[in-house]
N, C-alpha and C. Protein backbone atom coordinates (compact mmCIF):
# COMPACT_ATOMS: atom_id res chain seq x y z
N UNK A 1 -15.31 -4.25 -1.49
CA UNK A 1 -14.54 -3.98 -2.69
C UNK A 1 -13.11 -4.51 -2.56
N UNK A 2 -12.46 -4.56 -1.47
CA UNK A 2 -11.32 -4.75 -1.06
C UNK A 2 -10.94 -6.70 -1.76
N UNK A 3 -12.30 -6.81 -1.21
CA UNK A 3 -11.87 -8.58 -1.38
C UNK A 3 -12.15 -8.84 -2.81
N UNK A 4 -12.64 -8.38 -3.39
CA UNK A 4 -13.21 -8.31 -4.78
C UNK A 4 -11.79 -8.34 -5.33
N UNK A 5 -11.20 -7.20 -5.21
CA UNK A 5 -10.10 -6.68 -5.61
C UNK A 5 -8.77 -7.89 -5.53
N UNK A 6 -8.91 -7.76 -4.17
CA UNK A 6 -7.74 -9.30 -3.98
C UNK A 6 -7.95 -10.29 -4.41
N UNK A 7 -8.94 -11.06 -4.63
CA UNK A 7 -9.49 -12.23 -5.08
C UNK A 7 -9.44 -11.70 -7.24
N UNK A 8 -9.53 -11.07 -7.43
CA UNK A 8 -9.22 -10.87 -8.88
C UNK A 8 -7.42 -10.77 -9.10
N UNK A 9 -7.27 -10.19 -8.24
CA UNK A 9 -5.63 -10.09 -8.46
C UNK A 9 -5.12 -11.59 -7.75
N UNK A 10 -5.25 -11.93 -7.07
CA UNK A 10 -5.26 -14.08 -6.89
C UNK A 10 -5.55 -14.37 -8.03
N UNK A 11 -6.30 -14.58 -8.41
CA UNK A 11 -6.86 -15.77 -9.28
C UNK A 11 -5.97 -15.39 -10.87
N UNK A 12 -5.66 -13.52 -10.88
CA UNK A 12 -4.45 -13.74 -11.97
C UNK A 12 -2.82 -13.95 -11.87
N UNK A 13 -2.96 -14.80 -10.38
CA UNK A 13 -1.75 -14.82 -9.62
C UNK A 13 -0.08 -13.73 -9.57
N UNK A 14 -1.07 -12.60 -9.22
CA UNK A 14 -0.35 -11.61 -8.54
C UNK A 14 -0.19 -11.51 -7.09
N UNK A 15 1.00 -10.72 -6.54
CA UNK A 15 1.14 -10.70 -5.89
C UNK A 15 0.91 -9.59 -5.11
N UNK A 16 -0.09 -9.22 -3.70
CA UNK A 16 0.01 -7.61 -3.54
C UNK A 16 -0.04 -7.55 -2.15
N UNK A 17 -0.17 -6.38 -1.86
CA UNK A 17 -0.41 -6.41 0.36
C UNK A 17 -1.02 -4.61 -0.05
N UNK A 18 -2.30 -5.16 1.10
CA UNK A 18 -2.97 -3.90 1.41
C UNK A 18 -1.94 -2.60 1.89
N UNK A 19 -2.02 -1.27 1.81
CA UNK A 19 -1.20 -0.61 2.55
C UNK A 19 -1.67 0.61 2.86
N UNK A 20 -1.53 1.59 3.32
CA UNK A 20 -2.06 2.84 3.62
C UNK A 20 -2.97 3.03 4.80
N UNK A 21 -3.78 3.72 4.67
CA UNK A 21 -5.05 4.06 5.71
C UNK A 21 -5.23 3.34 6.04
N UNK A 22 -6.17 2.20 5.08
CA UNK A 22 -6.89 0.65 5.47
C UNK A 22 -6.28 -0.07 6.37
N UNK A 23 -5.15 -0.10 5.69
CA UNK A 23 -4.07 -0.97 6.76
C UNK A 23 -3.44 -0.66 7.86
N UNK A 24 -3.68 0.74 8.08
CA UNK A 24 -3.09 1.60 9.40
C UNK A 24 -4.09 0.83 10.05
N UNK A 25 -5.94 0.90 9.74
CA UNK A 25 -6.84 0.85 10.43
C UNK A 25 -6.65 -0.57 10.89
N UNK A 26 -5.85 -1.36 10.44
CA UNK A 26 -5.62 -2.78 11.20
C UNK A 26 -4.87 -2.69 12.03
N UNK A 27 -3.71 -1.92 12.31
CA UNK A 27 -2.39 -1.80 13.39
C UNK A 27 -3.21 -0.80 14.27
N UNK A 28 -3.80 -0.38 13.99
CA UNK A 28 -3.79 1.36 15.18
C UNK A 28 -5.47 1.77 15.31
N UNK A 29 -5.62 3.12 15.58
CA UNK A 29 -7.01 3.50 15.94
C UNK A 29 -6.85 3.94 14.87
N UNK A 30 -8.49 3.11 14.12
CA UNK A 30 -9.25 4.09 12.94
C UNK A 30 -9.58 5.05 12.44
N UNK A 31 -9.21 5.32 11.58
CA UNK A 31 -9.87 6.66 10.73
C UNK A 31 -10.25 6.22 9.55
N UNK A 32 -10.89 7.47 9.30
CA UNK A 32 -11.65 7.34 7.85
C UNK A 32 -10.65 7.71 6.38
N UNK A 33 -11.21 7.13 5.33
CA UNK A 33 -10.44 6.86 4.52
C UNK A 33 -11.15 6.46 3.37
N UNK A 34 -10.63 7.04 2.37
CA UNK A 34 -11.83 7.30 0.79
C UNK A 34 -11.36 6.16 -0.24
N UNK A 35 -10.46 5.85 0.30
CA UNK A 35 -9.69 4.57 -1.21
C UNK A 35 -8.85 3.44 -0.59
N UNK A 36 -8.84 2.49 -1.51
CA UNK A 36 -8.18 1.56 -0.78
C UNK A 36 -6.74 1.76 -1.77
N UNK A 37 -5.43 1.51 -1.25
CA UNK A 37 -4.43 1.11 -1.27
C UNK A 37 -3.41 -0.21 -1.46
N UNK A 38 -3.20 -0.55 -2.60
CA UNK A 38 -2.40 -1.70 -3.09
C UNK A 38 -1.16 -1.85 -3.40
N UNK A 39 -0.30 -2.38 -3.03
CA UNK A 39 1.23 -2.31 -3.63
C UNK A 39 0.86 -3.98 -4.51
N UNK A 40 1.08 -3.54 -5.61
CA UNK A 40 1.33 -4.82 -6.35
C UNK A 40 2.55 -4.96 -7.24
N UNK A 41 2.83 -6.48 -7.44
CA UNK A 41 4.02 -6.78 -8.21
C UNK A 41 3.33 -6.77 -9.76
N UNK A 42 3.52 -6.05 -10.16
CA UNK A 42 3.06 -5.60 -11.50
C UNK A 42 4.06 -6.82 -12.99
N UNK A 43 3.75 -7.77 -13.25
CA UNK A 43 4.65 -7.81 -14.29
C UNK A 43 3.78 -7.92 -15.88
N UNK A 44 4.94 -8.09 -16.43
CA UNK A 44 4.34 -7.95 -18.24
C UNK A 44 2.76 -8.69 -18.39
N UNK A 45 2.71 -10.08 -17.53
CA UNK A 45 1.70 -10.91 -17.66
C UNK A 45 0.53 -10.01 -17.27
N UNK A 46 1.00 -9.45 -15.95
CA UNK A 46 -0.62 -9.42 -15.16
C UNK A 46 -1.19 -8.02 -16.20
N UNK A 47 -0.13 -7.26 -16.63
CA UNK A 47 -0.39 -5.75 -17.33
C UNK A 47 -1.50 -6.35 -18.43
N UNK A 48 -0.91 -7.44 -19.25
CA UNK A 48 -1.40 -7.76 -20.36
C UNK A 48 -3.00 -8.34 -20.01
N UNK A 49 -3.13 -8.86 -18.71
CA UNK A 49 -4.32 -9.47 -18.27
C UNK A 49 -5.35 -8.10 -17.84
N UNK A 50 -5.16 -6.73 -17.35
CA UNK A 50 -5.55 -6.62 -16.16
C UNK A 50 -6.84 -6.08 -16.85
N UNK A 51 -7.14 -5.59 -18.48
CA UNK A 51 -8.28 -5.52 -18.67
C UNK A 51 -9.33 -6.57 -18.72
N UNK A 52 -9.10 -7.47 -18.51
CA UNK A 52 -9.72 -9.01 -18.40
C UNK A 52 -9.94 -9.38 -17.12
N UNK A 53 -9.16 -8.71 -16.39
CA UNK A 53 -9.39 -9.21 -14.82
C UNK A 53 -10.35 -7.62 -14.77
N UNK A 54 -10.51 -7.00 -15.01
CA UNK A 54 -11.37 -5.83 -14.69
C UNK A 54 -11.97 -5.29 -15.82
N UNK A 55 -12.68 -5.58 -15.98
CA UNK A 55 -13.92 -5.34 -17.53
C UNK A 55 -14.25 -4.02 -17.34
N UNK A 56 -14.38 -3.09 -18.33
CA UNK A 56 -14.57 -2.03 -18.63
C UNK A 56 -16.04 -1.52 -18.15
N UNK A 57 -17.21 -2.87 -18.19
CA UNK A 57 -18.60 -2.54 -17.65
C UNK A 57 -18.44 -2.70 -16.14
N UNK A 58 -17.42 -2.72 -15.66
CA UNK A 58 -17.18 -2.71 -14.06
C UNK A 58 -16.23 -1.90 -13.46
N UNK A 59 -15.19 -1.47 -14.04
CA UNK A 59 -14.00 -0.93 -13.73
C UNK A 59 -13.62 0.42 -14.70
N UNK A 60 -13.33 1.54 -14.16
CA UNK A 60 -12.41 2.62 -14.84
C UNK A 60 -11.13 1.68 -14.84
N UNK A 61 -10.32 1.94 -16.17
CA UNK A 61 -8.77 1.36 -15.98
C UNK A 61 -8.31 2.29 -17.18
N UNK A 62 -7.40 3.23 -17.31
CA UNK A 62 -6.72 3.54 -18.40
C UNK A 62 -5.14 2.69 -18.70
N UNK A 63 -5.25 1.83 -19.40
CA UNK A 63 -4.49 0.61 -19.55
C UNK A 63 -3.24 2.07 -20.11
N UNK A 64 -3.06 2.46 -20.71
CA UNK A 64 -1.85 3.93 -20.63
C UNK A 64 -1.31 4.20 -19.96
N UNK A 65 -2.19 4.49 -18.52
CA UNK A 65 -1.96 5.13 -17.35
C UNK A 65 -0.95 3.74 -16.39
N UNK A 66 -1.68 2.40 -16.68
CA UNK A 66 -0.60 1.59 -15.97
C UNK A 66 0.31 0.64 -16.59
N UNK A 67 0.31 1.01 -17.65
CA UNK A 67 1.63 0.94 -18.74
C UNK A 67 2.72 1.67 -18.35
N UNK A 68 2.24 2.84 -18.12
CA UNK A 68 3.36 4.05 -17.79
C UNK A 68 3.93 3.78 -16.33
N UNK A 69 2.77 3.60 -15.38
CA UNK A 69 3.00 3.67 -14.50
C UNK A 69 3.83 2.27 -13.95
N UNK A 70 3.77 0.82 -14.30
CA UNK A 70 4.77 0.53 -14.68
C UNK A 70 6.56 0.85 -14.99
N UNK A 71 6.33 1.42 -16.31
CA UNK A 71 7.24 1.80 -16.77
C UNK A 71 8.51 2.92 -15.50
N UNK A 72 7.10 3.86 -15.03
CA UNK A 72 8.17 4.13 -14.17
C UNK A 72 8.16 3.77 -12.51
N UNK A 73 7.98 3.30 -12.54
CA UNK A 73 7.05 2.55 -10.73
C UNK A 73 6.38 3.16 -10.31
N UNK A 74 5.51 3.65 -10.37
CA UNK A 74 4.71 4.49 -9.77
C UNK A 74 3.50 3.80 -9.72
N UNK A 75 2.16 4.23 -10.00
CA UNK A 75 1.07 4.02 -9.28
C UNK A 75 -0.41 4.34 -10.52
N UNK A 76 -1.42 3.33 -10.67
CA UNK A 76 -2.46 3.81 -11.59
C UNK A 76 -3.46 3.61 -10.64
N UNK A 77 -4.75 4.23 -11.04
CA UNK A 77 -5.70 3.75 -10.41
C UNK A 77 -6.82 2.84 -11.39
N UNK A 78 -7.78 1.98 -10.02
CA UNK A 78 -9.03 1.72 -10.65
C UNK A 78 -10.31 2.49 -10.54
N UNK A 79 -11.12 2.33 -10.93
CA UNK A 79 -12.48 2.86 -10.62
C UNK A 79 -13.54 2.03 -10.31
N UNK A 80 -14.04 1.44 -9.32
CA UNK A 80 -15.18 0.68 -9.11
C UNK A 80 -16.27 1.21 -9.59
N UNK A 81 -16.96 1.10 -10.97
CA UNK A 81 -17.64 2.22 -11.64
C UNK A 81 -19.08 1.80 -10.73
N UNK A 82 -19.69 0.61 -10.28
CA UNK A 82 -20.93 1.13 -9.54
C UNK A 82 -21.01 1.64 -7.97
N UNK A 83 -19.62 1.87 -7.15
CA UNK A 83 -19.73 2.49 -5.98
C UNK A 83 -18.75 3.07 -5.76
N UNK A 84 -18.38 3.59 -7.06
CA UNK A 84 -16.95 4.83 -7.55
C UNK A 84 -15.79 4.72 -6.31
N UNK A 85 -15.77 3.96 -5.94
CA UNK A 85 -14.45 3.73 -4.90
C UNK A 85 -13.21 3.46 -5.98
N UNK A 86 -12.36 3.85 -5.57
CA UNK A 86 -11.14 3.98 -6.22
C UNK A 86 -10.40 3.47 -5.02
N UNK A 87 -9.44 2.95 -6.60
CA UNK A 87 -8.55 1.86 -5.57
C UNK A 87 -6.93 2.41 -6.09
N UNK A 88 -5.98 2.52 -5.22
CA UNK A 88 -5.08 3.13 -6.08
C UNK A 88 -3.69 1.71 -5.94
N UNK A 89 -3.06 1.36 -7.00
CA UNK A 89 -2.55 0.44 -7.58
C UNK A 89 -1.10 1.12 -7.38
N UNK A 90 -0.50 0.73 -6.59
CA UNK A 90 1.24 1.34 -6.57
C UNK A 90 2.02 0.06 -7.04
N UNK A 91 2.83 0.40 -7.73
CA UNK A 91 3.58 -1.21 -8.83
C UNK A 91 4.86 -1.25 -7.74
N UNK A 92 5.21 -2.03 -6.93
CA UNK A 92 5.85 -3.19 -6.71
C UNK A 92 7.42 -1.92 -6.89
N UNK A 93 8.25 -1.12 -5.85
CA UNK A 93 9.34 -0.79 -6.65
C UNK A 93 10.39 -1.97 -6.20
N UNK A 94 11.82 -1.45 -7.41
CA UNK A 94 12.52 -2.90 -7.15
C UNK A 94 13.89 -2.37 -6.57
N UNK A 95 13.92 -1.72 -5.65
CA UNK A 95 14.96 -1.31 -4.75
C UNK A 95 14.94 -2.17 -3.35
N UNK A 96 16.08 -2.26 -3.24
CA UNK A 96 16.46 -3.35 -1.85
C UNK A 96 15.27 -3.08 -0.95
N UNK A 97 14.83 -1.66 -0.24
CA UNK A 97 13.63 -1.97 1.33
C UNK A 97 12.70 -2.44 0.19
N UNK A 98 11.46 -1.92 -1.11
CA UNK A 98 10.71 -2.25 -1.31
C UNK A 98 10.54 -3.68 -1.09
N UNK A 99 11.89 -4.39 -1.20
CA UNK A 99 11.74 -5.94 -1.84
C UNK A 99 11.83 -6.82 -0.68
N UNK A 100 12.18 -6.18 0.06
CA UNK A 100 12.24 -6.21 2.18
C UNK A 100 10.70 -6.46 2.24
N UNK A 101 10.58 -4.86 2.08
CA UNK A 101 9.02 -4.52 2.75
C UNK A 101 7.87 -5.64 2.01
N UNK A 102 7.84 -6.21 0.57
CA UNK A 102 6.88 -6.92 0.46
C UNK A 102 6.95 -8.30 1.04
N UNK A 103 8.48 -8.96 1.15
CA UNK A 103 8.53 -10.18 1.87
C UNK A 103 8.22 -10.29 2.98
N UNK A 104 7.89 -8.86 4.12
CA UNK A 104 7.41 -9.36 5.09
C UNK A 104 6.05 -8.90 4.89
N UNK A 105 5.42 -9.16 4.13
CA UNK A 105 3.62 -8.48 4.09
C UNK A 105 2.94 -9.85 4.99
N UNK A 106 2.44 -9.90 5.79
CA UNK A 106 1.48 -9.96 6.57
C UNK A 106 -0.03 -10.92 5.99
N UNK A 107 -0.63 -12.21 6.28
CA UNK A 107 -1.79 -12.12 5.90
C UNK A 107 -2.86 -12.17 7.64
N UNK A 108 -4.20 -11.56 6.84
CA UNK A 108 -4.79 -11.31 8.22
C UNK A 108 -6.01 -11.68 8.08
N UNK A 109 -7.09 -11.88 8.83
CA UNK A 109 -8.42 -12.23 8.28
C UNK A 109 -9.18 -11.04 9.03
N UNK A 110 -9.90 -10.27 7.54
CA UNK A 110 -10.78 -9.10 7.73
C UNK A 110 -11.97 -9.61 7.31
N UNK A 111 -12.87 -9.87 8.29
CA UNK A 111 -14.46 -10.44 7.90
C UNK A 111 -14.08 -11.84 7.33
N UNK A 112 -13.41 -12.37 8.42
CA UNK A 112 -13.01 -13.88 7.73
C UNK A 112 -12.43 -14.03 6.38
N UNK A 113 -12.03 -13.06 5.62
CA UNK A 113 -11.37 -13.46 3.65
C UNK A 113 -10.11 -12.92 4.60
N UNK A 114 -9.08 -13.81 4.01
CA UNK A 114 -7.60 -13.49 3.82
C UNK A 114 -7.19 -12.60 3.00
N UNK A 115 -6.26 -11.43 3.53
CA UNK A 115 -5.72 -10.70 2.94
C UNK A 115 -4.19 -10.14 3.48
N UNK A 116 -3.42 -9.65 2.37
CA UNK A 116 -1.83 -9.69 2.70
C UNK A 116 -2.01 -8.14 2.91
N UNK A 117 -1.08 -7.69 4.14
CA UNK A 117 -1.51 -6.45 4.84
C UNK A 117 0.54 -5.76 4.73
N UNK A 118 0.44 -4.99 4.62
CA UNK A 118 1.84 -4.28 4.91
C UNK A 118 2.44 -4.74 6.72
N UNK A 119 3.25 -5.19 6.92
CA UNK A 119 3.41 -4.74 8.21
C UNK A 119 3.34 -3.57 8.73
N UNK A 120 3.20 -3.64 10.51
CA UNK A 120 3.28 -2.22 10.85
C UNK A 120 4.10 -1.44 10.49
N UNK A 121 5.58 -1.54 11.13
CA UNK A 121 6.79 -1.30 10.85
C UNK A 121 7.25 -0.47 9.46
N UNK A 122 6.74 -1.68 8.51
CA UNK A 122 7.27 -0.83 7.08
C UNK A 122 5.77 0.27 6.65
N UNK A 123 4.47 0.08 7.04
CA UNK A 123 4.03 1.32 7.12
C UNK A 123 4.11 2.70 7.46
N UNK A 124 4.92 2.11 9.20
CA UNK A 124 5.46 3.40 9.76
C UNK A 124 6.22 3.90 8.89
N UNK A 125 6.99 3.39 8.14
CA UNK A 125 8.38 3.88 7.62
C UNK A 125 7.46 4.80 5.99
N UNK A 126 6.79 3.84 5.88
CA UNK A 126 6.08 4.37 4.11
C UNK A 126 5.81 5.86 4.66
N UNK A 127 4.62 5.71 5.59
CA UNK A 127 4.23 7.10 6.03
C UNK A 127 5.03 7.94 6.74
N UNK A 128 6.08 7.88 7.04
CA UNK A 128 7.01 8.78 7.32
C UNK A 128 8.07 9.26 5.88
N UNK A 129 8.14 8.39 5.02
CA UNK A 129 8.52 8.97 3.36
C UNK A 129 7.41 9.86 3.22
N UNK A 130 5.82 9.19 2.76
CA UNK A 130 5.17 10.33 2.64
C UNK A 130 4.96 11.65 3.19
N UNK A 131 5.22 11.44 4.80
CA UNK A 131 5.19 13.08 4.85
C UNK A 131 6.22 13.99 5.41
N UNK A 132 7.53 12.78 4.71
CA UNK A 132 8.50 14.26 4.76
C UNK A 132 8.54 14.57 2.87
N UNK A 133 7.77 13.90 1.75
CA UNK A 133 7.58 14.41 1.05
C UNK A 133 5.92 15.39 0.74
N UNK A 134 5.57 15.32 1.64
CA UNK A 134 4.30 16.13 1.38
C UNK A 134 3.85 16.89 1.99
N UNK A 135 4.88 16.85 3.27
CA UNK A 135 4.77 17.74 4.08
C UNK A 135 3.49 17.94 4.95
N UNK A 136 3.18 16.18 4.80
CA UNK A 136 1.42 16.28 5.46
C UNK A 136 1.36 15.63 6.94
N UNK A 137 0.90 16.62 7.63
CA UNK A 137 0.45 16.62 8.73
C UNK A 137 -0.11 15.25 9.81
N UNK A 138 -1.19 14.54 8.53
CA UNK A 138 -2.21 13.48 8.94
C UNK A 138 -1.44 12.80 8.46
N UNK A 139 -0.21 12.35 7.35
CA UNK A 139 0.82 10.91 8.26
C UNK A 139 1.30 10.94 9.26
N UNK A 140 2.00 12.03 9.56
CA UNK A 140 2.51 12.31 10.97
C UNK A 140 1.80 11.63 12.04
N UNK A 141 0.57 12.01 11.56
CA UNK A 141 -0.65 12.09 12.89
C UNK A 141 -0.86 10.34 12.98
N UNK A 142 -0.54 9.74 11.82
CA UNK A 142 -0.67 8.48 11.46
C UNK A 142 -0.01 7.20 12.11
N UNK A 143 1.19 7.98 12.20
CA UNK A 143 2.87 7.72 12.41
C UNK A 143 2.65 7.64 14.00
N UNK A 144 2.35 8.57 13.94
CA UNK A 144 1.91 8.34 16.27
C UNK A 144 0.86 7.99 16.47
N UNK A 145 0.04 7.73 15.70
CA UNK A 145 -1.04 6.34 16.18
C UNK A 145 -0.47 5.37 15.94
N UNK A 146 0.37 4.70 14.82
CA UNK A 146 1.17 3.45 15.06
C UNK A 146 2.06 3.32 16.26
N UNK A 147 2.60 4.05 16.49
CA UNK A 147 3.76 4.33 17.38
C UNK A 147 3.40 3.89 18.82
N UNK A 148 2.14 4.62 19.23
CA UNK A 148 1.28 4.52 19.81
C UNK A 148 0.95 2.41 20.53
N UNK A 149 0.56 2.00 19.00
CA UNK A 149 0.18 1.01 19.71
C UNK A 149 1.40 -0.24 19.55
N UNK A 150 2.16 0.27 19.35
CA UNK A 150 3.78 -0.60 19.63
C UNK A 150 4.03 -0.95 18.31
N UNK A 151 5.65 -1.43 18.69
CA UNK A 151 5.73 -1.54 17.25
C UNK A 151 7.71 -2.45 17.57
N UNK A 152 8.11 -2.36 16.98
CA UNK A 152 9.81 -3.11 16.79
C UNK A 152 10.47 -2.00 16.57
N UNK A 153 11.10 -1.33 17.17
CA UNK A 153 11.28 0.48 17.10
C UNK A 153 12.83 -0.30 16.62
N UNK A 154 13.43 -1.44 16.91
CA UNK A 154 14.88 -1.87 16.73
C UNK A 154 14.76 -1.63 14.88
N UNK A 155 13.80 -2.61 14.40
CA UNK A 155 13.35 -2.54 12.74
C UNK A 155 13.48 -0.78 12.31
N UNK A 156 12.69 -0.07 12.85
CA UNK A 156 12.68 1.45 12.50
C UNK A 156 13.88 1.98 12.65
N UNK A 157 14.55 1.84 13.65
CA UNK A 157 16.10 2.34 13.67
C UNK A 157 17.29 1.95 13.07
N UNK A 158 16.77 0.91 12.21
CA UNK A 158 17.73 -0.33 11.22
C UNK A 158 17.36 0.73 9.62
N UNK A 159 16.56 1.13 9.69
CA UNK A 159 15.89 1.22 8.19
C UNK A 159 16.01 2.67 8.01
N UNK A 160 15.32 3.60 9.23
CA UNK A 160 15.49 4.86 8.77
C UNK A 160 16.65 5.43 8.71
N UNK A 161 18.05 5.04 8.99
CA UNK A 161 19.02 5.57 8.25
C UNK A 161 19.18 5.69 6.80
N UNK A 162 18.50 4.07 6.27
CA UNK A 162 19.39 3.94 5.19
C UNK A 162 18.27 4.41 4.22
N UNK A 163 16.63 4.97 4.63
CA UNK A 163 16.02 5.43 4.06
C UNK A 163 15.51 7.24 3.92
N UNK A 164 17.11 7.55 4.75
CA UNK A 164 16.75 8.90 4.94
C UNK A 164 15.42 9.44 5.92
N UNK A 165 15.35 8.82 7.09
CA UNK A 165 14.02 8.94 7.69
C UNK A 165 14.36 9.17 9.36
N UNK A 166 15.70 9.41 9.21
CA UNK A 166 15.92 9.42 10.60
C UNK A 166 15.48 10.75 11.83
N UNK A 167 15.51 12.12 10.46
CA UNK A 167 15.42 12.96 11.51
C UNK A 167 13.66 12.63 11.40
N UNK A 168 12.98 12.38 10.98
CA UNK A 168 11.49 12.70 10.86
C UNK A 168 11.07 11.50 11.84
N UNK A 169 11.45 10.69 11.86
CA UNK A 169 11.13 9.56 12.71
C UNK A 169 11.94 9.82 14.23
N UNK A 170 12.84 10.81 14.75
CA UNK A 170 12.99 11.18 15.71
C UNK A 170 11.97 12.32 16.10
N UNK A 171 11.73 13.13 14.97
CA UNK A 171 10.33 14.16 15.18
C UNK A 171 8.94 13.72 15.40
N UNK A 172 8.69 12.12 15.15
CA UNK A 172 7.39 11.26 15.48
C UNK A 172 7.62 10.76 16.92
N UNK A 173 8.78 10.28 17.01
CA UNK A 173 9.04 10.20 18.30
C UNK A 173 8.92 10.59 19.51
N UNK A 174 9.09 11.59 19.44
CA UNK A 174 9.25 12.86 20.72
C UNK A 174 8.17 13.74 20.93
């Protein structure tokens, strides 16, 4: 589904990088994981395309839901309606790290197809936002499996100041 996904968002020449779980599971030891994860550069074009790039007899899309979500950066999902995998669509934000974090996205070959992957680094950092906002446990747990298998700790100590991440990323640390 993954390549499906990238290869539709190519061909309407967008721009995106895998991120989350999936992409942990490329830096670190695997776990399991129910959805795939996209940061895409969302603009007016691709919005206007994306029921065309994902047909309604193939895809859940509430074109509302990523209008809005758009509108405020946030995140819509898809629905792979014949193997209900959901894919969740985070739009591209346009603050200085986001615009960091996508220039260094990564391409990698998973089962031989090319795909643009988050770096480690700015994952560590994503999942350490997420769970000093969610207060969840399994980024943490996430955060020291990256940590774990190395990483540019100079990059992490450049960023989590200016992203508010410093005490939580000294608490992954230790």
């Amino acid at each position: 589904m993954l390549f499906e996904v990238a290869r539709k968002l190519e061909s309407a020449g967008a721009s995106y990088m895998l991120t989350g779980s999936m992409a942990m599971n490329l830096h670190a030891i695997p776990r399991m994981t129910r959805d795939i994860d996209l940061v895409v550069l969302v603009t007016d074009q691709l919005l206007d395309q994306l029921p065309e790039i994902f047909p309604e007899d193939q895809y859940y899309l509430s074109e509302d839901a990523a209008r809005n979500a758009v509108a405020i950066s946030s995140c819509f999902n898809l629905i792979h309606l014949a193997t209900m995998m959901k894919i969740d669509i985070m739009v591209r934000k346009s603050d200085e790290y986001r615009i960091h974090e996508f220039s260094r996205k990564q391409l990698h070959q998973i089962e031989d197809q090319p795909i643009f992957v988050v770096s480690k680094e700015d994952l560590i950092l994503s999942k350490l936002a997420w769970a000093r906002e969610s207060e969840s446990e399994r980024q943490l747990a996430d955060v020291r499996n990256l940590l774990l298998s190395g990483c540019n700790l100079e990059y992490l100590k450049q960023w989590a100041p200016k992203l508010q991440l410093t005490d939580i990323l000294t608490r992954a640390l230790a």
